[in-house]
C-alpha atoms as a PDB file:
ATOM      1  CA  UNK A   1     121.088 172.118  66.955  1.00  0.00           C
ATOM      2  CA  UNK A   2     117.456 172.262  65.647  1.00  0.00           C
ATOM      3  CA  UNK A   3     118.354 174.645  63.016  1.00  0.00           C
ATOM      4  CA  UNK A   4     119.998 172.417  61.165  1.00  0.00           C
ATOM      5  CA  UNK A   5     118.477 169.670  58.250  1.00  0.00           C
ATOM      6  CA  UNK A   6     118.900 166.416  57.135  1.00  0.00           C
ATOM      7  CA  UNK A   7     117.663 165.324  53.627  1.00  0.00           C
ATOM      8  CA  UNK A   8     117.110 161.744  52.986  1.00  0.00           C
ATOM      9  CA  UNK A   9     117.475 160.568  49.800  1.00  0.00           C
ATOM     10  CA  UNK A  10     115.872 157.182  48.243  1.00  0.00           C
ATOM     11  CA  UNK A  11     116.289 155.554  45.103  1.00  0.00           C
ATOM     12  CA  UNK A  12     113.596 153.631  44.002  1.00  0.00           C
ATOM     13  CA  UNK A  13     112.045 151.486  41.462  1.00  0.00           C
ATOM     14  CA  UNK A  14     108.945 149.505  41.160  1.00  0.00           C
ATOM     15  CA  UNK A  15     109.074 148.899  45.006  1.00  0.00           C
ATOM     16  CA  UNK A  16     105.179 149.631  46.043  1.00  0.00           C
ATOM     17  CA  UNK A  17     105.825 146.314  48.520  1.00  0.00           C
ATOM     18  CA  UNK A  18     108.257 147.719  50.478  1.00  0.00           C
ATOM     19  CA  UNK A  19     107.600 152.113  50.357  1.00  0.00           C
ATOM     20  CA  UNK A  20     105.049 151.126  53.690  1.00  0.00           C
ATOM     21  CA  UNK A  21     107.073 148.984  55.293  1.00  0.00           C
ATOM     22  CA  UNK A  22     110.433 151.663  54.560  1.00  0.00           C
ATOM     23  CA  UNK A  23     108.517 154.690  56.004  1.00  0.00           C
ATOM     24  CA  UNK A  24     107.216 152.614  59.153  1.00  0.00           C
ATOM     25  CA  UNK A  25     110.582 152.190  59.797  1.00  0.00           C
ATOM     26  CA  UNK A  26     112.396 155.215  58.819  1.00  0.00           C
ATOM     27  CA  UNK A  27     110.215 158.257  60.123  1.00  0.00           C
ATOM     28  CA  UNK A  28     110.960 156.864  64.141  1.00  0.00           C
ATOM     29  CA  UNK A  29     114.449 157.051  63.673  1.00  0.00           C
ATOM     30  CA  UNK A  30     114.423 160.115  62.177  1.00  0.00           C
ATOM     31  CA  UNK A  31     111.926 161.826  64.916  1.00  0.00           C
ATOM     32  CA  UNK A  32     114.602 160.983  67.556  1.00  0.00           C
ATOM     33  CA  UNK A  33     117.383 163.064  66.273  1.00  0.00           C
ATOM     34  CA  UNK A  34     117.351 166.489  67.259  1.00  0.00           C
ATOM     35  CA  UNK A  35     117.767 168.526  64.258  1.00  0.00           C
ATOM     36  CA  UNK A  36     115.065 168.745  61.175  1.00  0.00           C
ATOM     37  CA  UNK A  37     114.516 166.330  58.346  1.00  0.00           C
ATOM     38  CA  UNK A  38     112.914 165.341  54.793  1.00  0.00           C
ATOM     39  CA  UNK A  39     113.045 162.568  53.019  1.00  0.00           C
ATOM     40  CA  UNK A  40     113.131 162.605  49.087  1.00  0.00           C
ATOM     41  CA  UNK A  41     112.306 159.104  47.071  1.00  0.00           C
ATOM     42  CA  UNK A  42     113.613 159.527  43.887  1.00  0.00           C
ATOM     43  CA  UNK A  43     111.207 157.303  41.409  1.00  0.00           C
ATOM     44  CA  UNK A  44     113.130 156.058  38.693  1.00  0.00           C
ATOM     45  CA  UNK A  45     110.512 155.006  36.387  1.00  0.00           C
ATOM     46  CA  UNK A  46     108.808 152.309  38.037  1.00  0.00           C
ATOM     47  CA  UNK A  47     105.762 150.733  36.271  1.00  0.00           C
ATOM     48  CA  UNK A  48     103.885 149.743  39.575  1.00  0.00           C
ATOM     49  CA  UNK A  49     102.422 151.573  42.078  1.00  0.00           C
ATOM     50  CA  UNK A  50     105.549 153.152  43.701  1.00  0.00           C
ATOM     51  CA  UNK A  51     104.969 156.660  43.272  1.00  0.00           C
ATOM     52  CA  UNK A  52     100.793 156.285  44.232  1.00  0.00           C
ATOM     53  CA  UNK A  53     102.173 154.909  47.452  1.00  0.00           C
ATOM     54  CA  UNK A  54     104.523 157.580  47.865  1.00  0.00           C
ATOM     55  CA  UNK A  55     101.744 160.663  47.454  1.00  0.00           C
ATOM     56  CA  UNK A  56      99.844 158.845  50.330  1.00  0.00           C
ATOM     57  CA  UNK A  57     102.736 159.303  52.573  1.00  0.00           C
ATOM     58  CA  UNK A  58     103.501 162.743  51.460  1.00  0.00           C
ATOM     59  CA  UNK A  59      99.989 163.603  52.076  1.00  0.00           C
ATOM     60  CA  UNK A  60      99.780 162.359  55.240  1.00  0.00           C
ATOM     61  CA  UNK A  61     103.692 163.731  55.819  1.00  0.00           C
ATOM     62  CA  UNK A  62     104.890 167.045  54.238  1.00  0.00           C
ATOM     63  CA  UNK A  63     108.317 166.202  54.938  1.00  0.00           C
ATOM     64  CA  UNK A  64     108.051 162.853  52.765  1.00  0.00           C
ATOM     65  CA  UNK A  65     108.463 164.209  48.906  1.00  0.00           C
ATOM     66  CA  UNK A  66     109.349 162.663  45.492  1.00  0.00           C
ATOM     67  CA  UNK A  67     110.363 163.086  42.358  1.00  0.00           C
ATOM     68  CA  UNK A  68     109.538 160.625  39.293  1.00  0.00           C
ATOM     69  CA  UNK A  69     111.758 160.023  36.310  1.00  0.00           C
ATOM     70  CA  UNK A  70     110.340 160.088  32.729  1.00  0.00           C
ATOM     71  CA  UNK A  71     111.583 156.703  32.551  1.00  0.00           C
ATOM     72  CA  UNK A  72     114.351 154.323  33.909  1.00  0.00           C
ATOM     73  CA  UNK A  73     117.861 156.427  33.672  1.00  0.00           C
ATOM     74  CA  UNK A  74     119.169 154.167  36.794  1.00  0.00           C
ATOM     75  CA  UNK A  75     120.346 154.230  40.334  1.00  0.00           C
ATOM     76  CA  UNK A  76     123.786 155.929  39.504  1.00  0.00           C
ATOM     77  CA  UNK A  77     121.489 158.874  37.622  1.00  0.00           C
ATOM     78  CA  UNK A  78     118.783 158.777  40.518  1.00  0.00           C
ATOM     79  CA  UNK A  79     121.039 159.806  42.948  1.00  0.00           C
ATOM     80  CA  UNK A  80     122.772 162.384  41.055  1.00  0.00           C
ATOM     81  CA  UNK A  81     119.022 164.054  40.777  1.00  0.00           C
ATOM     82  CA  UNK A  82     118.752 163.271  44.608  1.00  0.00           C
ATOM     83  CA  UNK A  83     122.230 165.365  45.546  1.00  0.00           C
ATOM     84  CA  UNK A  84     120.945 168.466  43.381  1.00  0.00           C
ATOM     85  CA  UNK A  85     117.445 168.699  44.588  1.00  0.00           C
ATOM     86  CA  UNK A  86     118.235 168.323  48.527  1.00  0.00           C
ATOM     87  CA  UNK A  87     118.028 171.031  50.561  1.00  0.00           C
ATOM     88  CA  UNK A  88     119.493 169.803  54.020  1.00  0.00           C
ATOM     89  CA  UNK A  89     123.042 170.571  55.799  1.00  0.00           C
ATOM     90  CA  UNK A  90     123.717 166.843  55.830  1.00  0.00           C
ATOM     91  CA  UNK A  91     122.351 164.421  52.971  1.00  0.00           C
ATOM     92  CA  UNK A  92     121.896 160.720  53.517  1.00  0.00           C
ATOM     93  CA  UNK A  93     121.470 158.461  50.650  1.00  0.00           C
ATOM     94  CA  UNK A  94     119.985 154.935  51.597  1.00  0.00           C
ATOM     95  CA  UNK A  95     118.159 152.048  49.606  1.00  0.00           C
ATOM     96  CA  UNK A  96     114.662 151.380  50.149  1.00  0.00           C
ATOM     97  CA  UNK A  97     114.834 147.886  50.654  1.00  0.00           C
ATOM     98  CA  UNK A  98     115.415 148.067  54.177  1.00  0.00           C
ATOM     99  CA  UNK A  99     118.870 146.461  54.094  1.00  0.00           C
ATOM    100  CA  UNK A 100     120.204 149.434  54.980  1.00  0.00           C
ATOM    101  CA  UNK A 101     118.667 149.513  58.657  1.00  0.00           C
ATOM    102  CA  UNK A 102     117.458 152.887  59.698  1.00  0.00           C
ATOM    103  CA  UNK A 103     118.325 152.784  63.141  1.00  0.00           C
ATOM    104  CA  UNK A 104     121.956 153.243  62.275  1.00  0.00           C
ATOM    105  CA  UNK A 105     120.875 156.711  61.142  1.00  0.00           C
ATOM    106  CA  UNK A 106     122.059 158.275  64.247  1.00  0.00           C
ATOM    107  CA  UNK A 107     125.604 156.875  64.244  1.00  0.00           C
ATOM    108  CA  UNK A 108     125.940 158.788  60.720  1.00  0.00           C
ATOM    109  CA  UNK A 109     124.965 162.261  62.240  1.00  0.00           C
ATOM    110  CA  UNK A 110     127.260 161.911  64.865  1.00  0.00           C
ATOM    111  CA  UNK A 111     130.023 161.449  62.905  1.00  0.00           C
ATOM    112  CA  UNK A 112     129.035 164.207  60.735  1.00  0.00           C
ATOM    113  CA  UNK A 113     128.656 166.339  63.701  1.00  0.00           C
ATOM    114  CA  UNK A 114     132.540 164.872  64.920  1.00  0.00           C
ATOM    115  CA  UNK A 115     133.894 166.319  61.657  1.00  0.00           C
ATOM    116  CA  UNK A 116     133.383 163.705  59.005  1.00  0.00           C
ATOM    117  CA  UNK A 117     131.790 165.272  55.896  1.00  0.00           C
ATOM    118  CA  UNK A 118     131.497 161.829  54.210  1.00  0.00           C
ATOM    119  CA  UNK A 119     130.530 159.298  56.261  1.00  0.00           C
ATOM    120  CA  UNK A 120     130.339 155.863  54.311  1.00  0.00           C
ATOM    121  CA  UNK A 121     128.340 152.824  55.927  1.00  0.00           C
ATOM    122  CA  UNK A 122     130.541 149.743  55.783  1.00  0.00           C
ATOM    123  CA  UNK A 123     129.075 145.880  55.613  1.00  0.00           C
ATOM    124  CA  UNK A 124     130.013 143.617  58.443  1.00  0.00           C
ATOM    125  CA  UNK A 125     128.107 140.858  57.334  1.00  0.00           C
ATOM    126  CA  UNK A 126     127.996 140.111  53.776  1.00  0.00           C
ATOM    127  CA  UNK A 127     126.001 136.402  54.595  1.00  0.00           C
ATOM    128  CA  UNK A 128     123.333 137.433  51.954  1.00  0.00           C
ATOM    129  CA  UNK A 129     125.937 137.740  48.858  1.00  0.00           C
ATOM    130  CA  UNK A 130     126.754 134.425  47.345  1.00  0.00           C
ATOM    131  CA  UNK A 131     130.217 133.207  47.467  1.00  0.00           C
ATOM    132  CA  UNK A 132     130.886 134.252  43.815  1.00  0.00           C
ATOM    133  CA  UNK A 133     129.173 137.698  44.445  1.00  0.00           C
ATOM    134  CA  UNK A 134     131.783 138.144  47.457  1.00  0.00           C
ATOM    135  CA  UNK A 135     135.052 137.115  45.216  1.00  0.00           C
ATOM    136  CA  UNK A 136     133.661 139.146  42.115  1.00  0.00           C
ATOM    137  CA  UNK A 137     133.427 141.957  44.728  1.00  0.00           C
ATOM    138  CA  UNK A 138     136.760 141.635  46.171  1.00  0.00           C
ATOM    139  CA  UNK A 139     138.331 141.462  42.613  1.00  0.00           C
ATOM    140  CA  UNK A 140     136.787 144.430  41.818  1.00  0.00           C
ATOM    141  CA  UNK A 141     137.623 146.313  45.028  1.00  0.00           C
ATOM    142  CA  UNK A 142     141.665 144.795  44.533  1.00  0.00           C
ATOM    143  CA  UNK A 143     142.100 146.128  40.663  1.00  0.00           C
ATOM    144  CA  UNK A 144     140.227 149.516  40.781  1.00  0.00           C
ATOM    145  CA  UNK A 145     142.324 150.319  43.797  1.00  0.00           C
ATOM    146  CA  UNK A 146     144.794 149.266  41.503  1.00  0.00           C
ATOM    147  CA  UNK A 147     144.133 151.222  37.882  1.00  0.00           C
ATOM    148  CA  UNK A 148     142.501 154.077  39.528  1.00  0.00           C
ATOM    149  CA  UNK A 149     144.762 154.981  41.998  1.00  0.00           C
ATOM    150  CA  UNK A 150     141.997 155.732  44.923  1.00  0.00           C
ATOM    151  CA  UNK A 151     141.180 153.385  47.546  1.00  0.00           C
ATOM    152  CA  UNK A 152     137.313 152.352  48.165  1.00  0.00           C
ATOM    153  CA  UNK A 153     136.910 151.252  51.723  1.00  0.00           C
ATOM    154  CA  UNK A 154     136.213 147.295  51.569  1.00  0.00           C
ATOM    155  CA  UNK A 155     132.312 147.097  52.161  1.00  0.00           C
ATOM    156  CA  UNK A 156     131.187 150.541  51.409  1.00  0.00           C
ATOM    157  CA  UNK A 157     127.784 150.438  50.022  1.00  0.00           C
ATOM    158  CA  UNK A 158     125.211 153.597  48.526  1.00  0.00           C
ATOM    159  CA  UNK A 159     124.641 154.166  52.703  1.00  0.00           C
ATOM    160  CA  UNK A 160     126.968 157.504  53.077  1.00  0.00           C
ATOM    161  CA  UNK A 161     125.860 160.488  54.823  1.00  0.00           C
ATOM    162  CA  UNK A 162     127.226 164.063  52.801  1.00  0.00           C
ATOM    163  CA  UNK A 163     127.886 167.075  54.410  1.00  0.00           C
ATOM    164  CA  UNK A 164     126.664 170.318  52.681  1.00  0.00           C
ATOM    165  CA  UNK A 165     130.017 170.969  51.125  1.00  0.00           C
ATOM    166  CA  UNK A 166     130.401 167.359  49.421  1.00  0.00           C
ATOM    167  CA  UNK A 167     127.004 167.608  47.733  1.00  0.00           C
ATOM    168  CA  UNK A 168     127.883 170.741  46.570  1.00  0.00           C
ATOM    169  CA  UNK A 169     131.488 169.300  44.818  1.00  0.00           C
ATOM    170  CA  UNK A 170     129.178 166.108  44.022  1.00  0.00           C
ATOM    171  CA  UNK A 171     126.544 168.273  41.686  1.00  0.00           C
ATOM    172  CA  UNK A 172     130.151 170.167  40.462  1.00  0.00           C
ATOM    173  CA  UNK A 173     131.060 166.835  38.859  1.00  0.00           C
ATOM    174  CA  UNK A 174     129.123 166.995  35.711  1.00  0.00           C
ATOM    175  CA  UNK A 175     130.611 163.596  33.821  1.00  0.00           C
ATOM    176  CA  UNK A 176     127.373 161.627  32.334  1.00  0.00           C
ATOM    177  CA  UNK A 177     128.808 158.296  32.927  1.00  0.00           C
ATOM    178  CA  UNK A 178     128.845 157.975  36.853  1.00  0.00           C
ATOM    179  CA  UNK A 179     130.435 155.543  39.547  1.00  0.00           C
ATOM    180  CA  UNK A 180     129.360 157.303  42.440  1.00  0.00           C
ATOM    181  CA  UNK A 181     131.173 155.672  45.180  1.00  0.00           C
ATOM    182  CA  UNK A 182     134.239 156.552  43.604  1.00  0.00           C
ATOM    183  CA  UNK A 183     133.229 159.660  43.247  1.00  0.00           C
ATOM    184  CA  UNK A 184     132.476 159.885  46.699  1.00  0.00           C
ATOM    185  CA  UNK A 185     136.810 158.904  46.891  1.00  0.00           C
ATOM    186  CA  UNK A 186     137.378 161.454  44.607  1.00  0.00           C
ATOM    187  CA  UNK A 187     136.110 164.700  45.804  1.00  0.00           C
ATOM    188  CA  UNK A 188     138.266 164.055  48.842  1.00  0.00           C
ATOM    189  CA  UNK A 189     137.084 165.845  52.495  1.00  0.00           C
ATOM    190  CA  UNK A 190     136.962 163.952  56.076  1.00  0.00           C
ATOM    191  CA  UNK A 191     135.879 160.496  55.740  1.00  0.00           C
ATOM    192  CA  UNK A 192     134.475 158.247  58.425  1.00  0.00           C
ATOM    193  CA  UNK A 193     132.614 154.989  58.478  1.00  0.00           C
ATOM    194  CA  UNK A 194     129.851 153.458  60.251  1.00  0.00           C
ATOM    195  CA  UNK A 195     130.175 149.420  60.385  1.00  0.00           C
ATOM    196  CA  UNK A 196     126.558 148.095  60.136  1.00  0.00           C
ATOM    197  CA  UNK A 197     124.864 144.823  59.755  1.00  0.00           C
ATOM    198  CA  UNK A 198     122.681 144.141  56.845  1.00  0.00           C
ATOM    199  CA  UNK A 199     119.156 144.139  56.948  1.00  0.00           C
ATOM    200  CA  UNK A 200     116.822 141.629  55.356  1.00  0.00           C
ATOM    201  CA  UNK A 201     114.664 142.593  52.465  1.00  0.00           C
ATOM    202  CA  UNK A 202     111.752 141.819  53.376  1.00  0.00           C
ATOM    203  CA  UNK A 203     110.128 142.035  50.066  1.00  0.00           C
ATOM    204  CA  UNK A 204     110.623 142.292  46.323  1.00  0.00           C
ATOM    205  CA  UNK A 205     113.554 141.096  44.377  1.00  0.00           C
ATOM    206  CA  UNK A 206     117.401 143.218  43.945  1.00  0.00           C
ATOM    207  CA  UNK A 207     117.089 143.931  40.170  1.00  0.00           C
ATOM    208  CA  UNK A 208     120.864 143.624  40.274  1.00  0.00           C
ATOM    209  CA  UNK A 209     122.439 140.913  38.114  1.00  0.00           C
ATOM    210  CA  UNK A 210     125.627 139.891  37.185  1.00  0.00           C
ATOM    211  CA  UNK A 211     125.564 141.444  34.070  1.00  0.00           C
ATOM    212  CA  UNK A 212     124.591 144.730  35.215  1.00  0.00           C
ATOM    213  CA  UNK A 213     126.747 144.262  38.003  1.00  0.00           C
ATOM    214  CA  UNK A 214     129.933 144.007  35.481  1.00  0.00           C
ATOM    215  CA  UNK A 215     128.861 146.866  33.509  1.00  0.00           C
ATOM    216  CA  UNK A 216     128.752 148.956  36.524  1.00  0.00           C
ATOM    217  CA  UNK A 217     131.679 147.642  37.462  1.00  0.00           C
ATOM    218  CA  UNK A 218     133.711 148.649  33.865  1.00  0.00           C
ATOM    219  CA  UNK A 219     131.780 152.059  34.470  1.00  0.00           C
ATOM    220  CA  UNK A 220     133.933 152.897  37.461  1.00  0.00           C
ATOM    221  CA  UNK A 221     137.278 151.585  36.073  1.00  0.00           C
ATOM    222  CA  UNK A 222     136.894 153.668  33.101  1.00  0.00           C
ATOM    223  CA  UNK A 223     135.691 156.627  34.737  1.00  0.00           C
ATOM    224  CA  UNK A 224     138.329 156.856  36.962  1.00  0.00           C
ATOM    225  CA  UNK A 225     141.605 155.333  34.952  1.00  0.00           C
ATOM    226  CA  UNK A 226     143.395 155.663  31.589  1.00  0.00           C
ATOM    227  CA  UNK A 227     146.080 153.027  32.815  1.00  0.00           C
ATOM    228  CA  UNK A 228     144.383 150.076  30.471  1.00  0.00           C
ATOM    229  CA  UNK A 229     145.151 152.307  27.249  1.00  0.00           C
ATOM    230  CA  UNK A 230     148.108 152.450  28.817  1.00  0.00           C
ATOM    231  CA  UNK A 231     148.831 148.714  29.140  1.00  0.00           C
ATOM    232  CA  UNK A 232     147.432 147.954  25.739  1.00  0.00           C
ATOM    233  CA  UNK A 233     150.443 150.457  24.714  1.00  0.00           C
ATOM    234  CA  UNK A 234     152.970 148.429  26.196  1.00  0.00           C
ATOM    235  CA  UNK A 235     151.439 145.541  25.476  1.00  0.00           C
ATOM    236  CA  UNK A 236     151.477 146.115  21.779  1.00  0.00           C
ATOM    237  CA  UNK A 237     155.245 147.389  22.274  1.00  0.00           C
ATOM    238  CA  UNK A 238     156.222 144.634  23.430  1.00  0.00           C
ATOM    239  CA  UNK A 239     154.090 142.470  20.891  1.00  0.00           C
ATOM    240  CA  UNK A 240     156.082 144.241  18.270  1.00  0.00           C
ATOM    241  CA  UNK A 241     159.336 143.653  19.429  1.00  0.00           C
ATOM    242  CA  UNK A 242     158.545 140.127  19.952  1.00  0.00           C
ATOM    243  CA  UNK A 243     157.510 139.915  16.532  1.00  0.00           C
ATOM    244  CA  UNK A 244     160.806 142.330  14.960  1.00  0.00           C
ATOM    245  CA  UNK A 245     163.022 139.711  16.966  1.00  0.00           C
ATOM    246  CA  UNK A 246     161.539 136.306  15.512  1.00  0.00           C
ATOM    247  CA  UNK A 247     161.579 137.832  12.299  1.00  0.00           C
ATOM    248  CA  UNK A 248     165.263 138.160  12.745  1.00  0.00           C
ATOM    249  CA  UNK A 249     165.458 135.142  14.137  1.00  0.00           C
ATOM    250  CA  UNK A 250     164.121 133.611  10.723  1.00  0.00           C
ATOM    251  CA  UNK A 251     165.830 135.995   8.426  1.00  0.00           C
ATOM    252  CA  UNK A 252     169.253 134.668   9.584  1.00  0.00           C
ATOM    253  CA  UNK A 253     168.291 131.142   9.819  1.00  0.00           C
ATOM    254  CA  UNK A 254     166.953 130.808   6.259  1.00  0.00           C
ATOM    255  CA  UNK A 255     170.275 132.922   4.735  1.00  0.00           C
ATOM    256  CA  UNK A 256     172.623 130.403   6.751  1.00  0.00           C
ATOM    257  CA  UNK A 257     170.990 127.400   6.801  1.00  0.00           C
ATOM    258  CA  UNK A 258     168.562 127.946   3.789  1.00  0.00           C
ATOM    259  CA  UNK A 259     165.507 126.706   5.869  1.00  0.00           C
ATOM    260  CA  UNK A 260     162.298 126.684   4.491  1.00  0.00           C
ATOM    261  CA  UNK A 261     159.304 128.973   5.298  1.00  0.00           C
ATOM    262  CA  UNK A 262     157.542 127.697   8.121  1.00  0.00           C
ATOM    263  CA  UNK A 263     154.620 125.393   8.160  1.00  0.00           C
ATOM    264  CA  UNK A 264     150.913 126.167   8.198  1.00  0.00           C
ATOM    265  CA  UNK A 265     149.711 125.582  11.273  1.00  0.00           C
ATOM    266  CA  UNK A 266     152.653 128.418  13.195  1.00  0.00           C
ATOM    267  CA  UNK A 267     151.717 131.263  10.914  1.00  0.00           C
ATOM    268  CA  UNK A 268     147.703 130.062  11.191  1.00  0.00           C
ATOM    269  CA  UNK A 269     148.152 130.399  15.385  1.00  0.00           C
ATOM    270  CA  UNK A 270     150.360 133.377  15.079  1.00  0.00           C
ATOM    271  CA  UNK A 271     147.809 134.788  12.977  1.00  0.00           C
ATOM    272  CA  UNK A 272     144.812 134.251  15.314  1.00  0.00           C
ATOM    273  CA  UNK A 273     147.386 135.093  18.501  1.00  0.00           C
ATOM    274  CA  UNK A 274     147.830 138.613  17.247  1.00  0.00           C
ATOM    275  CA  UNK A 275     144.321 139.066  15.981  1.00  0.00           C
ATOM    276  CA  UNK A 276     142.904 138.560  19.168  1.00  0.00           C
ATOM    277  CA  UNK A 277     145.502 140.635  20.881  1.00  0.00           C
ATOM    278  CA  UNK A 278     144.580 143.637  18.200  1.00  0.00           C
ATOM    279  CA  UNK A 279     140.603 142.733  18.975  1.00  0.00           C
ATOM    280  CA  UNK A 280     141.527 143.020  22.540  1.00  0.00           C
ATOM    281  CA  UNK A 281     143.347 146.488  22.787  1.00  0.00           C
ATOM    282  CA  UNK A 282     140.792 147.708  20.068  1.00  0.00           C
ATOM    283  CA  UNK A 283     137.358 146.979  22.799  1.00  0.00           C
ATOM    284  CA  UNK A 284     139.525 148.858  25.253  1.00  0.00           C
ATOM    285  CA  UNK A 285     140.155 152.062  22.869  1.00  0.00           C
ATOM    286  CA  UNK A 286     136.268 151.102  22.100  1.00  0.00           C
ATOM    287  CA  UNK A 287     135.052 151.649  25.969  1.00  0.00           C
ATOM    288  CA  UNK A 288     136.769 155.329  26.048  1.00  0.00           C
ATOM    289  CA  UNK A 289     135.931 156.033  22.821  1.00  0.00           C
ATOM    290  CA  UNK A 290     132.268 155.151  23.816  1.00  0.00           C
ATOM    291  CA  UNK A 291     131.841 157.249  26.998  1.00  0.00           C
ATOM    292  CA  UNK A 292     133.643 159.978  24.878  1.00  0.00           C
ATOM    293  CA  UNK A 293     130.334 159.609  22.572  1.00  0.00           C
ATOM    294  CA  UNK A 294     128.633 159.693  25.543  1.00  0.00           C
ATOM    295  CA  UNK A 295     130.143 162.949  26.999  1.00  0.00           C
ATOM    296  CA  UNK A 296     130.319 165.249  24.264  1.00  0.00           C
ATOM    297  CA  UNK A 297     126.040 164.554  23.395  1.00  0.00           C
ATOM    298  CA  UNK A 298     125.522 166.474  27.016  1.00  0.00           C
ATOM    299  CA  UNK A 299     121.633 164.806  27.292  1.00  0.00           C
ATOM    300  CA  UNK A 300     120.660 165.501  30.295  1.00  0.00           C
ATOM    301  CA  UNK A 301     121.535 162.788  32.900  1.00  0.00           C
ATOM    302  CA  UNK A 302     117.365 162.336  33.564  1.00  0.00           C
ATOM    303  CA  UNK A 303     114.098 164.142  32.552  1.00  0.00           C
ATOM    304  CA  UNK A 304     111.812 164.731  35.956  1.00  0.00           C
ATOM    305  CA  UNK A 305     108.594 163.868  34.635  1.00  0.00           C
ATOM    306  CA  UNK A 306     106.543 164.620  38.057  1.00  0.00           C
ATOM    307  CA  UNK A 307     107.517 166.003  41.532  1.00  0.00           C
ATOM    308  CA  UNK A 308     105.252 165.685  44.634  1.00  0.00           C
ATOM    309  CA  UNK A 309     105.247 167.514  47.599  1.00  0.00           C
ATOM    310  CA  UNK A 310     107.955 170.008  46.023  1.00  0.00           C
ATOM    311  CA  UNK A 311     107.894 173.830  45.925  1.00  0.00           C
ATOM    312  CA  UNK A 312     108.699 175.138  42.152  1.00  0.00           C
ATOM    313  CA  UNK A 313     112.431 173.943  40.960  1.00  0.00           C
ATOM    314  CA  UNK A 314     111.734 173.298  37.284  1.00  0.00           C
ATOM    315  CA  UNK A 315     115.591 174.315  37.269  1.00  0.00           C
ATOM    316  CA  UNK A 316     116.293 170.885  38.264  1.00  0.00           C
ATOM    317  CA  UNK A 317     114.021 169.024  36.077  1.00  0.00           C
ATOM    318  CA  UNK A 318     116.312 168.415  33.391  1.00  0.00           C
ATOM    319  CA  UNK A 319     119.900 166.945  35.125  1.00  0.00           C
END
């Protein structure tokens, strides 16, 4: 079906090193299917020379394009811009580093072509994730299952293929905080997956740390849940009732047995117990109230400072 396009879609940042090495490896794969193809790096704001490396390619190769953020708005934000500038009937995101093997390209177009409009790439291996990387990543997998109520494949990375139809309900989701595999969940649509073994990067560094990795990881729950509010209610219900009771419990005691008040150190723990509960529930209503902030600014999710190789679609330069 040589009518038919796929768009490629590439996140990256401050990886000159590896943009070479990527397109050595990328373009044969993509010759060898039989239906057309671009691929679209999306330069979020690297301060090397990424985007120099990428006009040599696109110079040499019409089909390689770019666009290049005003500045660092992140990955999440990068492939948002991605989904609304690509033009194909299938749209495969992939990371630049190479650990995302090309060659398995093929096995995600024909499971498009077999019905599956979202087609996620699952890890076998995960040997270059350190043991604490693995458990924080099954934790994370076991409660947003949980609190959001939809269920993220175990392994899924940002390798998914996207029919037509689910990039159009993707740029229909206009939320500025963004957890786009669970997006991905959301919008529903015939999944499939494609098991594949990790590729070695080969050069540079992940600029992933655990830090950002937590953040991103509070992104999704909150995006996708209102249960914690909800067990901070109960919680405090509960806390209250607790507290009505022993207040009873000492109200009696002290008119039947005339006991005195108690001691310092009980009301100095009880004290700090319930402060840190109310501290607690209060960073929760915080992290809503935040994105809320967030939301109701509608900035633009990035600013497309240059575009190479592209036809005129200053619609798109603002997200």
């Amino acid at each position: 079906m040589p009518d038919q396009r796929l768009s490629v879609i590439i996140p990256v940042l401050n990886e000159e090193r590896m943009i070479d090495l990527l397109a050595k490896a990328l373009v044969p794969e993509l010759e060898k299917l039989d239906l057309g193809w671009n691929v679209l790096f999306v330069d979020d704001g690297s301060t090397d020379r990424t985007l120099d490396r990428i006009r040599a390619l696109s110079a040499a190769d019409p089909r390689i394009t770019a666009i290049s953020f005003s500045r660092n708005f992140g990955k999440e934000q990068a492939m948002a811009a991605g989904l609304r500038y690509a033009t194909g009937d299938c749209v495969l995101i992939m990371d630049a580093d190479l650990q995302h093997p090309p060659h398995y390209i093929a096995e995600f177009v024909a499971r498009w072509r077999q019905g599956g409009r979202v087609v996620f790439g699952q890890r076998v291996n995960r040997d270059a994730d350190s043991f604490l990387r693995r458990k924080y990543s099954d934790v994370f997998h076991a409660v947003f299952g949980f609190l959001a109520g939809a269920r993220l494949p175990r392994g899924i990375v940002d390798f998914v293929l996207l029919d037509r139809t689910a990039v159009d309900a993707m740029n229909a989701l206009d939320e500025r905080t963004r957890f786009t595999k669970g997006m991905f969940s959301w919008i529903g649509f015939n999944t499939a997956v494609v098991p594949f073994d990790t590729g070695e990067r080969v050069a540079g560094k992940s600029t992933f740390n655990f830090l950002k990795l937590l953040r991103f990881a509070l992104d999704g729950i909150v995006s996708f849940s209102t249960l914690p509010l909800r067990v901070w209610s109960i919680v405090g219900a509960f806390v209250s009732l607790g507290a009505l009771g022993y207040s009873v419990y000492f109200l009696v005691k002290t008119l039947l047995f005339k006991t005195d008040v108690p001691g310092f150190p009980s009301l100095m723990v009880s004290i700090m117990f319930f402060s840190g509960v109310q501290m607690i529930s209060l960073g929760v209503i915080g992290e809503y109230v935040g994105r809320i902030f967030e939301e109701v600014k509608h900035r633009p999710l990035y600013i497309v400072a240059d575009e190479v190789g592209l036809a005129d679609t200053a619609t798109n330069r603002h997200g």
